[in-house]
PDB file of N, CA and C in Angstrom:
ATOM      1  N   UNK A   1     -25.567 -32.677   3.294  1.00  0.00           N
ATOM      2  CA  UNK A   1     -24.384 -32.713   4.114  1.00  0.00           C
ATOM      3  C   UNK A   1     -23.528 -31.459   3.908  1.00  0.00           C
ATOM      4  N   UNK A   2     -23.420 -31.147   2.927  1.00  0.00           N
ATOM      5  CA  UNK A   2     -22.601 -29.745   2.532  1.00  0.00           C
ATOM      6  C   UNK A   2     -22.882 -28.558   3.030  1.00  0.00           C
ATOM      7  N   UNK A   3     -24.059 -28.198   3.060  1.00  0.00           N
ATOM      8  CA  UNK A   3     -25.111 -27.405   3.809  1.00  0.00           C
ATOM      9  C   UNK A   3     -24.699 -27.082   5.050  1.00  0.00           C
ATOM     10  N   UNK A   4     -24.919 -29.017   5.737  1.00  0.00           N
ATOM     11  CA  UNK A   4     -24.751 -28.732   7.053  1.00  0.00           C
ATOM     12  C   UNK A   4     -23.267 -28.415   7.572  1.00  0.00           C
ATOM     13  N   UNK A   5     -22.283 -28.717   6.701  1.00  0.00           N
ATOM     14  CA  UNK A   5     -21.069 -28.433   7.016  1.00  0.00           C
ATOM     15  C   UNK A   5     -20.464 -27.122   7.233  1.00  0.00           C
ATOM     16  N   UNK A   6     -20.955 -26.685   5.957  1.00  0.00           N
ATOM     17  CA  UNK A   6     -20.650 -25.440   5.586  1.00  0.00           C
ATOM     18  C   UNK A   6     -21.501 -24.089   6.640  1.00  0.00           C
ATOM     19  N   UNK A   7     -22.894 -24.161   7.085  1.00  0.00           N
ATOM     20  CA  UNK A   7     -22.951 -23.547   8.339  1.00  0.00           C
ATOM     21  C   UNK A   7     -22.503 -23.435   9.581  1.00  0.00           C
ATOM     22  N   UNK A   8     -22.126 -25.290   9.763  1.00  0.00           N
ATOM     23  CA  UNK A   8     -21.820 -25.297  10.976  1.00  0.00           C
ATOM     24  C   UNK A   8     -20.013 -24.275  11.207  1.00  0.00           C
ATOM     25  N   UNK A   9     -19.314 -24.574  10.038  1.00  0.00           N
ATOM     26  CA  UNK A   9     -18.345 -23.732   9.987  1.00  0.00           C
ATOM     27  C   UNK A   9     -18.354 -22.060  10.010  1.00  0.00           C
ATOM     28  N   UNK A  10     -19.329 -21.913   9.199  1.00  0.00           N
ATOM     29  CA  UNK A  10     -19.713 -20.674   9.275  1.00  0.00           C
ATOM     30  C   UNK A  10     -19.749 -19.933  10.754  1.00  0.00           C
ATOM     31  N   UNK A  11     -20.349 -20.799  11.528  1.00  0.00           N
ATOM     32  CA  UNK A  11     -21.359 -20.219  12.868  1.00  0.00           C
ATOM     33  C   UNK A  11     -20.200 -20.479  13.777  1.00  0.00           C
ATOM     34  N   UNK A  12     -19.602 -20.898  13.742  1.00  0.00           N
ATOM     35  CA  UNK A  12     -18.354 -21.694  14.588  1.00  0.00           C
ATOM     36  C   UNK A  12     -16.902 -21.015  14.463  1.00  0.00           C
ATOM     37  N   UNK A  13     -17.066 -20.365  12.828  1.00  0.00           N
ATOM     38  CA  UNK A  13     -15.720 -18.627  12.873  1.00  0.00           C
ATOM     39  C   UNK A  13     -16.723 -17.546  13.588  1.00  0.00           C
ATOM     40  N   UNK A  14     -17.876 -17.408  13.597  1.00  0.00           N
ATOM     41  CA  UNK A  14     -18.981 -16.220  14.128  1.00  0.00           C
ATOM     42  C   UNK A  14     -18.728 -16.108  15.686  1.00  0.00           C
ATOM     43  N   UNK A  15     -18.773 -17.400  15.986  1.00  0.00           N
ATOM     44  CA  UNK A  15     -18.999 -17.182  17.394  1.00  0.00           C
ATOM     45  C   UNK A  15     -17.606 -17.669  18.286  1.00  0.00           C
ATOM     46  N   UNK A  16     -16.710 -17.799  17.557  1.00  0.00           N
ATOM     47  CA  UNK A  16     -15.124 -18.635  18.154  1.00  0.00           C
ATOM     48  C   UNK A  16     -15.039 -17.697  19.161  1.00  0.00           C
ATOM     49  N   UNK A  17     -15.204 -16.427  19.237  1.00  0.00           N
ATOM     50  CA  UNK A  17     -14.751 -15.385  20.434  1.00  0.00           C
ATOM     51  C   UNK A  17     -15.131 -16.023  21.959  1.00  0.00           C
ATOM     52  N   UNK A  18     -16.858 -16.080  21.840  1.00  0.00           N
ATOM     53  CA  UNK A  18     -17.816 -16.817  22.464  1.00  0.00           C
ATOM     54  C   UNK A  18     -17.193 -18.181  22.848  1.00  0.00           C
ATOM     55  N   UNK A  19     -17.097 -18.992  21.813  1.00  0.00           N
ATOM     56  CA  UNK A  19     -17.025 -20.497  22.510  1.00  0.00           C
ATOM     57  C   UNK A  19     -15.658 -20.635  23.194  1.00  0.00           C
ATOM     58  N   UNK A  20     -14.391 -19.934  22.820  1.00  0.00           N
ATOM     59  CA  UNK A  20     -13.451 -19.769  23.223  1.00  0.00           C
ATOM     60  C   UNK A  20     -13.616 -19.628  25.153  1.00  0.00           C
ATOM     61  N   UNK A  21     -14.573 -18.793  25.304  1.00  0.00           N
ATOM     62  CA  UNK A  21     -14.449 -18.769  26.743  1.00  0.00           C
ATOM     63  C   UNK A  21     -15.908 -19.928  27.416  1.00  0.00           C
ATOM     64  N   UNK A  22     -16.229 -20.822  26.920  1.00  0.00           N
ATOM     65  CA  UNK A  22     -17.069 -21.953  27.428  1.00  0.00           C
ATOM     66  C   UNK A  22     -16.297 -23.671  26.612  1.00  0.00           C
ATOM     67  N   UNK A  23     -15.561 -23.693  25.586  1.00  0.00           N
ATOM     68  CA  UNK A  23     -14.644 -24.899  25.388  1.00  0.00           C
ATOM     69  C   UNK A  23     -13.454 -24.862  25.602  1.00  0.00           C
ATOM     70  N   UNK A  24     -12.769 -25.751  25.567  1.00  0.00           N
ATOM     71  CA  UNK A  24     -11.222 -25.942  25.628  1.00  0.00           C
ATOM     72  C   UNK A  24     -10.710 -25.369  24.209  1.00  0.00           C
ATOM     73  N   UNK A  25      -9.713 -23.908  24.561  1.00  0.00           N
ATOM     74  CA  UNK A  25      -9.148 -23.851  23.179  1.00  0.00           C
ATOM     75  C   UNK A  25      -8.523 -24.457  22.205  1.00  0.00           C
ATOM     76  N   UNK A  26      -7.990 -25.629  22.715  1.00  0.00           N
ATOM     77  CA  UNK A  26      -7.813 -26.832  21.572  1.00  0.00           C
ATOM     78  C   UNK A  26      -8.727 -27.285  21.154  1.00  0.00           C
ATOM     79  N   UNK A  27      -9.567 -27.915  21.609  1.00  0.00           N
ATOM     80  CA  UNK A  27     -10.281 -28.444  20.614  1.00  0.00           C
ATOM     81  C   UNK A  27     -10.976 -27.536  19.913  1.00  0.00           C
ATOM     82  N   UNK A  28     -11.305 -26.114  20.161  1.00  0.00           N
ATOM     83  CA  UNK A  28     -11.988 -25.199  19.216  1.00  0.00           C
ATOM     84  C   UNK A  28     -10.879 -24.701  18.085  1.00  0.00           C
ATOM     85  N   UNK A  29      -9.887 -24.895  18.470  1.00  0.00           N
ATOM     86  CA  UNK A  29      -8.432 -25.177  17.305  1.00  0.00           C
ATOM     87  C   UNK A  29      -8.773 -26.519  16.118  1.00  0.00           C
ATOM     88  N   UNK A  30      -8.655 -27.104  16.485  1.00  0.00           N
ATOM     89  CA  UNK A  30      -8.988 -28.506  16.171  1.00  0.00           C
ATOM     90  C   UNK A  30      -9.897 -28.845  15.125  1.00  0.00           C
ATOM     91  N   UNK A  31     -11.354 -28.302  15.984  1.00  0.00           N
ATOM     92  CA  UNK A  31     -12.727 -28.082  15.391  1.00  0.00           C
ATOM     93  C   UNK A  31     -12.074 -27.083  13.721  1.00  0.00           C
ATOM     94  N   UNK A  32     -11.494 -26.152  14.100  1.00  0.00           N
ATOM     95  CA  UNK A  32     -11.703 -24.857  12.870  1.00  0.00           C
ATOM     96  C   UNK A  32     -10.892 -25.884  11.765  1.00  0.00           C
ATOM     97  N   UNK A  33      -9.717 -26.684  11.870  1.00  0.00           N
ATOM     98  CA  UNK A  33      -8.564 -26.516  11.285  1.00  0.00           C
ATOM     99  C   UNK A  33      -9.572 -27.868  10.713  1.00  0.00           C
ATOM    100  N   UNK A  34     -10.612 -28.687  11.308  1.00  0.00           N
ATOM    101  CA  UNK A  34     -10.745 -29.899  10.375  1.00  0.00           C
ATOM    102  C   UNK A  34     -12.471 -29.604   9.665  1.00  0.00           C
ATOM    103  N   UNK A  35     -13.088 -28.609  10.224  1.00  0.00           N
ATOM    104  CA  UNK A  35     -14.462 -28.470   9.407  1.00  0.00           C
ATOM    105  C   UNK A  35     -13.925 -27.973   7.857  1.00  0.00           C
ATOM    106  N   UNK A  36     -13.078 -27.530   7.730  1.00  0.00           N
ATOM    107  CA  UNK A  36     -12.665 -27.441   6.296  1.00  0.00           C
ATOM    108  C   UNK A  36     -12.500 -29.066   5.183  1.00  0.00           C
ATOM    109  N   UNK A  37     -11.960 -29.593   6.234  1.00  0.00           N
ATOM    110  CA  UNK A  37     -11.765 -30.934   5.782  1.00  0.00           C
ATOM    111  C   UNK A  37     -13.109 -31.736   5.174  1.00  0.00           C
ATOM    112  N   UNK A  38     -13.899 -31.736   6.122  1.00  0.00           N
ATOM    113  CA  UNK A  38     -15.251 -32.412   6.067  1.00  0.00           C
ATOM    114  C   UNK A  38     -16.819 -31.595   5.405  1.00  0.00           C
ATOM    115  N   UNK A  39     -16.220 -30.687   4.839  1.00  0.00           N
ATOM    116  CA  UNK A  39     -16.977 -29.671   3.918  1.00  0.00           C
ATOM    117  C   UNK A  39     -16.481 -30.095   2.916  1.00  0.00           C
ATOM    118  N   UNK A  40     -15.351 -30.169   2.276  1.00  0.00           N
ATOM    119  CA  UNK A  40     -14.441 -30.943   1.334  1.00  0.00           C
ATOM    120  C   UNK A  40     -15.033 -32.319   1.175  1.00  0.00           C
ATOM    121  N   UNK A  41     -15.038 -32.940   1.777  1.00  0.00           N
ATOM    122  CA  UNK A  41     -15.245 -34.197   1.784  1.00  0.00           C
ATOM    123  C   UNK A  41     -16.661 -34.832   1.651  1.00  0.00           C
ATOM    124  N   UNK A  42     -17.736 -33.901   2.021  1.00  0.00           N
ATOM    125  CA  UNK A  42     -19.154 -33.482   2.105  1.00  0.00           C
ATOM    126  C   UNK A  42     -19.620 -33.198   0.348  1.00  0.00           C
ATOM    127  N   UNK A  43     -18.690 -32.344   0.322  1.00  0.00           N
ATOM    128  CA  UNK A  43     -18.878 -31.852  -1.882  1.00  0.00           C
ATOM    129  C   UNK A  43     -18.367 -33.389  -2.619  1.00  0.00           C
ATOM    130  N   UNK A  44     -17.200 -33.974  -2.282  1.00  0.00           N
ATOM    131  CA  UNK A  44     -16.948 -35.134  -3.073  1.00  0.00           C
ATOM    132  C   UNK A  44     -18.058 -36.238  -2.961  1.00  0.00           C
ATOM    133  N   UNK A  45     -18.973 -36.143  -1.990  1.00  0.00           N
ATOM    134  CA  UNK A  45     -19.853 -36.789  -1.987  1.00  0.00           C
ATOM    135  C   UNK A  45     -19.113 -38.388  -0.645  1.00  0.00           C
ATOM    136  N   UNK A  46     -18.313 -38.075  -0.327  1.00  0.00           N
ATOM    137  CA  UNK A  46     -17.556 -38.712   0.942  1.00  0.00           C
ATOM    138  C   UNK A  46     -18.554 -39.350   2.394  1.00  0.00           C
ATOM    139  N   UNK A  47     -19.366 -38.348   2.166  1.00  0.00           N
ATOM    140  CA  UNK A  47     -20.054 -38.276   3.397  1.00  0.00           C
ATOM    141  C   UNK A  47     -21.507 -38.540   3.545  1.00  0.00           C
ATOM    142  N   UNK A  48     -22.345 -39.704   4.339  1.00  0.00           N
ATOM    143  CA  UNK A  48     -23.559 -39.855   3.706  1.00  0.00           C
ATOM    144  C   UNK A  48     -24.263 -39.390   5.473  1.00  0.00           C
ATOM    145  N   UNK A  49     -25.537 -39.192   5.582  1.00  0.00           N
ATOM    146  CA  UNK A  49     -26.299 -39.054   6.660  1.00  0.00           C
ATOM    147  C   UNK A  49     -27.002 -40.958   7.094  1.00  0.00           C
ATOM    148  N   UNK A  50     -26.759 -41.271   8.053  1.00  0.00           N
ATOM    149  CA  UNK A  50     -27.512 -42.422   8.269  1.00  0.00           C
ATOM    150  C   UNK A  50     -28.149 -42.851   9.475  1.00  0.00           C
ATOM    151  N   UNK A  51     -28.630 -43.626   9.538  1.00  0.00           N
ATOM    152  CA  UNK A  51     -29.747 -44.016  10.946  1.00  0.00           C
ATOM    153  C   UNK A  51     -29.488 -45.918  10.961  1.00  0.00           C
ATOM    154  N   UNK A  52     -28.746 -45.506  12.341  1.00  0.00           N
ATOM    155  CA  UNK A  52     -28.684 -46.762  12.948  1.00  0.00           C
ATOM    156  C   UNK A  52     -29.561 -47.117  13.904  1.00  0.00           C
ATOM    157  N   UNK A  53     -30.733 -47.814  13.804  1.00  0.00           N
ATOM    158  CA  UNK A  53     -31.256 -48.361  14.489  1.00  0.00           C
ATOM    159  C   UNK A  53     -30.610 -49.521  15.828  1.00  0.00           C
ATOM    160  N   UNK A  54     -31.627 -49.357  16.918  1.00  0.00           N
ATOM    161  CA  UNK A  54     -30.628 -50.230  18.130  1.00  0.00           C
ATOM    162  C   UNK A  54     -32.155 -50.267  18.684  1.00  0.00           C
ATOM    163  N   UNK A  55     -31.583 -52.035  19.630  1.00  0.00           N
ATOM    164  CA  UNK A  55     -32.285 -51.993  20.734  1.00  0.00           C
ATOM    165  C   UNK A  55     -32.065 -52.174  22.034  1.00  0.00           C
ATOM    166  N   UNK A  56     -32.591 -51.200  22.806  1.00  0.00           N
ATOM    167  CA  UNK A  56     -31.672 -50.920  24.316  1.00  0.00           C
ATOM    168  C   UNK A  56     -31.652 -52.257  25.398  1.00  0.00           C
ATOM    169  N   UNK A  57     -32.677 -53.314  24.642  1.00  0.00           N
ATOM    170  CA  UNK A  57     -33.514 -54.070  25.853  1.00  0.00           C
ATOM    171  C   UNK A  57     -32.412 -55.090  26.028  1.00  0.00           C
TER     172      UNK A  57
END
């Protein structure tokens, strides 16, 4: 999870110029100000990966 946090933040200050002109600048506000949060929260061990199974029928 940390991993994935921590790139996705990474790639997401890289390319803010970029997404800036294809998202709404709030929420790419939004996005920056809380992936810090959940990288944080990812190291405390806060955060688990899981699979919810469903059935559509």
């Amino acid at each position: 999870m940390v991993n994935h946090y921590v790139r996705l933040t990474e790639k997401t200050h890289k390319l803010e110029e970029e997404l800036r002109g294809v998202i709404s600048p709030a929420y790419l506000d939004s996005l920056l100000g809380n992936l810090p949060l959940w990288v944080d929260a990812a190291r405390r061990e806060q955060l688990r990966w899981g699979i919810f199974p469903y059935n559509m029928s």
